[in-house]
Protein backbone atom coordinates (compact mmCIF):
# COMPACT_ATOMS: atom_id res chain seq x y z
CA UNK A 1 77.15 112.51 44.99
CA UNK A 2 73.75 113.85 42.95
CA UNK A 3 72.15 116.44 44.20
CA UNK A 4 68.12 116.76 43.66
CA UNK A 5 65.65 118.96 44.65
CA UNK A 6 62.70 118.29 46.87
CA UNK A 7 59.34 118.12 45.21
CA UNK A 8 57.59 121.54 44.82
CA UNK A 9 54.46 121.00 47.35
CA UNK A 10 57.35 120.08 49.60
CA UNK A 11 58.98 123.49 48.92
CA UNK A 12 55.58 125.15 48.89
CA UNK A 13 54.96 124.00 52.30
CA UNK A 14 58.64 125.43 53.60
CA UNK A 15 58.07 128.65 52.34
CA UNK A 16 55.12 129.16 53.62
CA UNK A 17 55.71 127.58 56.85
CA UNK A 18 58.87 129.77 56.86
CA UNK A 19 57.36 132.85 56.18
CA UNK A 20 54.42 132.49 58.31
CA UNK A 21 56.90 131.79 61.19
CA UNK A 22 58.76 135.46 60.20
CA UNK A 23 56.24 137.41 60.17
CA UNK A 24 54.70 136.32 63.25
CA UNK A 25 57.73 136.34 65.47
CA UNK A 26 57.96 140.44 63.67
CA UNK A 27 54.81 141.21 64.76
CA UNK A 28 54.44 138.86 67.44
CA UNK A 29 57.57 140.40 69.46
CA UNK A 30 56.45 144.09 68.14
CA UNK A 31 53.45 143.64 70.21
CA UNK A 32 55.38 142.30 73.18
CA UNK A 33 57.62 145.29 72.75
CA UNK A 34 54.71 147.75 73.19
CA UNK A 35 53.24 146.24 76.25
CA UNK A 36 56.66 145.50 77.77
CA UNK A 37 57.95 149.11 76.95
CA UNK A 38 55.04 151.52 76.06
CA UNK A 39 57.12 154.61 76.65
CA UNK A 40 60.40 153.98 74.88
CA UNK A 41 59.72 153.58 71.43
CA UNK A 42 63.98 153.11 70.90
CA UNK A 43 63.94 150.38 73.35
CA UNK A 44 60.77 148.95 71.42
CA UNK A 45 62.41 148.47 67.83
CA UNK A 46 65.59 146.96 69.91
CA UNK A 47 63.23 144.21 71.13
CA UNK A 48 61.31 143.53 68.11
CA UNK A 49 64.70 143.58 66.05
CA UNK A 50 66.38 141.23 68.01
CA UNK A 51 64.04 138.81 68.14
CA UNK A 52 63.73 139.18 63.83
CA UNK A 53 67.28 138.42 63.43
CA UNK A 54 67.52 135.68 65.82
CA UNK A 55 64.40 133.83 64.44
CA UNK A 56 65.22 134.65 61.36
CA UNK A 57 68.24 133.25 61.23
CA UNK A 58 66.92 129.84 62.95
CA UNK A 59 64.37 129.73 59.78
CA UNK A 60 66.82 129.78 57.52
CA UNK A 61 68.65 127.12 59.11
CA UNK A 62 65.94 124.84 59.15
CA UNK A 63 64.30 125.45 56.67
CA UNK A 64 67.00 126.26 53.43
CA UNK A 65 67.46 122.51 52.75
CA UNK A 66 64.11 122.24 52.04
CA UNK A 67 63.47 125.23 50.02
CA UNK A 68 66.06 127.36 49.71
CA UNK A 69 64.38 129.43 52.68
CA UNK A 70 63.44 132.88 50.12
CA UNK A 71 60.45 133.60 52.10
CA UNK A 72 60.78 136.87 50.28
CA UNK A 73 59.30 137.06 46.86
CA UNK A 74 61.95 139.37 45.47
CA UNK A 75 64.48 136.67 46.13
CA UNK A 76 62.60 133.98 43.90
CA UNK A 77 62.28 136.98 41.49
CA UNK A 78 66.01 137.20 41.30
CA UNK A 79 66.36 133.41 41.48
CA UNK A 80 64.25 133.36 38.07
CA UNK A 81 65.44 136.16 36.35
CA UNK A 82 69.54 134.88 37.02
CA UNK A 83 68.20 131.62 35.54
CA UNK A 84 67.43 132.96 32.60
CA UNK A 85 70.98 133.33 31.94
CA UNK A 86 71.51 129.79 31.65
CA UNK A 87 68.47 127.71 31.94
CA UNK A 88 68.47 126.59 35.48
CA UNK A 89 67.33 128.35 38.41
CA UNK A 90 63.21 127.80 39.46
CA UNK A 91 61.15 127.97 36.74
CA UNK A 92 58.68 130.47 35.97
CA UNK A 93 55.35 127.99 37.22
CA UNK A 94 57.59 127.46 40.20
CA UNK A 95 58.54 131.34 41.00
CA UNK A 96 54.32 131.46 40.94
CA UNK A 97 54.08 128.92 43.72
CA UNK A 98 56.55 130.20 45.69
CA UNK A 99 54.83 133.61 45.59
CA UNK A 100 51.63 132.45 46.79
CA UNK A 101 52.85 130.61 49.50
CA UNK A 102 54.95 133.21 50.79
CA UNK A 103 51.98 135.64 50.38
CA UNK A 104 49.41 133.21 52.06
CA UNK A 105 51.92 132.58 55.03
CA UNK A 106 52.60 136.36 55.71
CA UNK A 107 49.23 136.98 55.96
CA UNK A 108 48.63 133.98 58.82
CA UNK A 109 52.00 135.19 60.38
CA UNK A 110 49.74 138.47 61.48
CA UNK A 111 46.63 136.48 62.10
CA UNK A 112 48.49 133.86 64.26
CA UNK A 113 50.61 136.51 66.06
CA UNK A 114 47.83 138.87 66.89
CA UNK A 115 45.71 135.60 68.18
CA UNK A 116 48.46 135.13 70.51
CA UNK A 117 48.76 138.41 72.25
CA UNK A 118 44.57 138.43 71.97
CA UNK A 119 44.72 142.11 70.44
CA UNK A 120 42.12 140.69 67.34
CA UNK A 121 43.18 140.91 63.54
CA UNK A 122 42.40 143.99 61.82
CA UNK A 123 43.81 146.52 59.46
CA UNK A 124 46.63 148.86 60.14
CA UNK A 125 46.35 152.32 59.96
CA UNK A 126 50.10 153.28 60.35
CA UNK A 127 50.85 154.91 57.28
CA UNK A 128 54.71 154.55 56.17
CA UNK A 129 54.70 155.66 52.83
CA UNK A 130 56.81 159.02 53.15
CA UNK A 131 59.72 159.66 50.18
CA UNK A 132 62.45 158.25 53.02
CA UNK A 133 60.64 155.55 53.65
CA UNK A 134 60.37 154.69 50.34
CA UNK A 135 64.00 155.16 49.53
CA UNK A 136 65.28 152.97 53.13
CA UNK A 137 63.17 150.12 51.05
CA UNK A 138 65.23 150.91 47.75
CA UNK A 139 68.32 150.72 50.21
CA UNK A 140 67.37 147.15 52.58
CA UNK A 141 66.20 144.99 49.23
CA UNK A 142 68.90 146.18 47.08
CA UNK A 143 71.40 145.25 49.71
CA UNK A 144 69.37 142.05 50.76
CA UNK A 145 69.42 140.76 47.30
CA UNK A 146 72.63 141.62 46.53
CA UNK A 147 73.87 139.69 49.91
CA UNK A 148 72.40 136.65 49.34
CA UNK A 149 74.20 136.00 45.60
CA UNK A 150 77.15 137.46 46.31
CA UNK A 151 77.73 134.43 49.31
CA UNK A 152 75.92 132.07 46.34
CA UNK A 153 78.09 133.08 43.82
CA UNK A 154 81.79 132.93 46.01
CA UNK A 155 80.64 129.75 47.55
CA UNK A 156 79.68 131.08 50.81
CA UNK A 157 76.35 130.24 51.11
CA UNK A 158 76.61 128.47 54.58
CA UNK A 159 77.34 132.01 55.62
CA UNK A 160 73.90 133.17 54.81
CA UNK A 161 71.58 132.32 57.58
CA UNK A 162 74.04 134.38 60.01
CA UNK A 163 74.35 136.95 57.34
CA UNK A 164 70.97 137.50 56.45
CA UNK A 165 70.24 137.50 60.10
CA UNK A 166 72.39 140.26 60.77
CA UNK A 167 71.73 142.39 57.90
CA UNK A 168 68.08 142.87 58.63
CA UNK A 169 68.96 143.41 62.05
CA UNK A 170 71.23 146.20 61.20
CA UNK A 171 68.73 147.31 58.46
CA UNK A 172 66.05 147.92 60.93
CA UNK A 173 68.26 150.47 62.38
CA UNK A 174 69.94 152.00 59.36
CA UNK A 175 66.96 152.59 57.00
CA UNK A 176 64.10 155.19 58.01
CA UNK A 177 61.76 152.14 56.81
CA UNK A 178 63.03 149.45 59.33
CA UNK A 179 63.97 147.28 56.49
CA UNK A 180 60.74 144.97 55.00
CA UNK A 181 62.46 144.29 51.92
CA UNK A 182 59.69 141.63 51.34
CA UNK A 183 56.86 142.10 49.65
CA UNK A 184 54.86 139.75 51.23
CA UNK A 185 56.07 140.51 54.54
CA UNK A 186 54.53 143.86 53.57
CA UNK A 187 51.34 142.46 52.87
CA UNK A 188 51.08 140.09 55.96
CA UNK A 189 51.97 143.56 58.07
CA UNK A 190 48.94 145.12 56.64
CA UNK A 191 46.65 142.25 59.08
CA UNK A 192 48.25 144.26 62.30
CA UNK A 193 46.91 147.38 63.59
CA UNK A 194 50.31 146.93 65.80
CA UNK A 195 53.90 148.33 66.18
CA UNK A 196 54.56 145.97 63.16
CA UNK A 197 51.75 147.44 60.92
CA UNK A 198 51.13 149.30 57.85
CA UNK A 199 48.34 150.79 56.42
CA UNK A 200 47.22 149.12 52.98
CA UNK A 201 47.61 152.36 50.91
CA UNK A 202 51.46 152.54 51.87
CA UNK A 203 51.71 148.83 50.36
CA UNK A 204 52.40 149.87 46.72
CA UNK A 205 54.65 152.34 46.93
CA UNK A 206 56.55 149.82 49.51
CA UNK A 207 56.44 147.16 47.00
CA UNK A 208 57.37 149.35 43.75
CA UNK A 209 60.71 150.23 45.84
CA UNK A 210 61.08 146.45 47.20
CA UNK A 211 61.55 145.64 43.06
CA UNK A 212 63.49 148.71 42.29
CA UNK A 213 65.44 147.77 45.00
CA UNK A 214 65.89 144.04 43.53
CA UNK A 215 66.75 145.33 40.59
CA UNK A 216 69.35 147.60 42.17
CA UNK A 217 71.08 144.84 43.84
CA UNK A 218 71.20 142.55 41.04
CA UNK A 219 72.18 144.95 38.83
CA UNK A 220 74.98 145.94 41.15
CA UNK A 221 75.81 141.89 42.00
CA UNK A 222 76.41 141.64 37.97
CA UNK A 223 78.85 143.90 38.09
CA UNK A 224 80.93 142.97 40.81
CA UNK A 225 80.79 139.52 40.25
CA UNK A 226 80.62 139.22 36.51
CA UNK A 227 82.37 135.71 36.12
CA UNK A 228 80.66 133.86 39.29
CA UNK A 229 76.79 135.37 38.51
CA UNK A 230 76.06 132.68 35.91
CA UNK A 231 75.85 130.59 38.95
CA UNK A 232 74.34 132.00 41.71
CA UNK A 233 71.41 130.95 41.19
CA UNK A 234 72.06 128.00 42.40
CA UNK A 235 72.74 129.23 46.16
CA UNK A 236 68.77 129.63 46.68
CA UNK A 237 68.07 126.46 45.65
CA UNK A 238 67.43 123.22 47.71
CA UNK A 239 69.94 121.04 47.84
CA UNK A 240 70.74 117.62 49.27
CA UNK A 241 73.95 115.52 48.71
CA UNK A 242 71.90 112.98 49.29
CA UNK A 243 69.17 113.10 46.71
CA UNK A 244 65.69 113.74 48.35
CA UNK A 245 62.09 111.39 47.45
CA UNK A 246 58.75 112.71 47.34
């Protein structure tokens, strides 16, 4: 069988669909949480974390033969860079794409989620950016990223929408920062003045520990799996044992 890869708008249109979809069921059940439990703030981030790794793990489902279901620009960062190695992987127009999609559908994950509970788009004032914070983000991406190509690389990437699921899940409990390990997650979050939000001037120090992070986990995947990381990169990639047309 030959395996071929969907046609980038196609891709595009996945990862931004897929990302708008994750950031508004964060936010979206972040602001249920509030009005459902206003005085339990514990009970709150049980709710909205739930509901992340549940719909989370339905995106990836549907949506990883299409894309590859990154919806998380330091994952197509990683993608690139381990395709340097050997000349496969997305290419460097294509990491470009997939970052603007995944920015543009963050963004109208907040917009869309805040429509829904009628609470009105604006900017969040909750500001996140303390040195633990900072440091759970380090933690979440550089175990994220090293997650996803460690199932690419041992060939146990049908593991990874349950996986993923359940490490952000656990993430949001075990990191002071509730886990975004997504830059443009972090972005879209900044369109919610809600339990989801953060204020724009905690963005880039989030993001700056988001691509340490990467780094981290990459640099830590190379080393544990030195003979299977020259091809990893192709467990983020779309697939079909079919072939796929435009």
């Amino acid at each position: 069988m030959t395996s071929q890869q969907p046609p980038l708008w196609r891709r595009a249109v996945a990862e931004l669909l897929g990302t708008s979809l994750l950031v508004t069921i964060v936010v979206g059940s972040g602001i249920a949480a509030q009005q459902l439990s206003p005085n339990d703030v514990g009970l709150q981030l049980l709710q909205n974390s739930t509901a992340t790794v549940l719909g989370l793990t339905v995106l990836i489902l549907v949506l990883g033969p299409v894309s590859g279901a990154h919806f998380n620009p330091v994952v197509s960062l990683a993608d690139w860079i381990l395709g340097r190695r050997r000349g496969t992987g997305i290419t460097l127009p294509q990491l470009v794409t997939y970052v603007a999609a995944q920015t543009v559908g963050a963004v109208s994950g907040s917009v869309v989620a805040n429509a829904m509970f009628a609470v009105g788009t604006s900017i969040s004032v909750k500001d996140r950016a303390t040195t633990g914070h900072l440091l759970g983000e380090v933690v979440a991406t550089a175990g994220l990223v090293l997650l996803i190509f460690a199932l690419a690389a041992t060939k146990r990437g049908v593991l990874a929408a349950p996986a993923v699921g359940a490490y952000i899940g656990a993430a949001y409990w075990f990191t002071s920062s509730t886990s975004f390990a997504n830059p443009a997650v972090t972005v879209g979050r900044i369109f919610t003045d809600t339990f989801a939000g953060i204020a724009p001037s905690s963005v880039p120090g989030f993001v700056v520990a988001q691509l340490v992070g990467a780094a981290v986990g990459l640099c830590l995947f190379l080393v544990l799996f030195p003979s299977a990381a020259r091809a990893a990169d192709d467990v983020v990639l779309a697939h079909s044992s079919e072939g796929a047309s435009a």
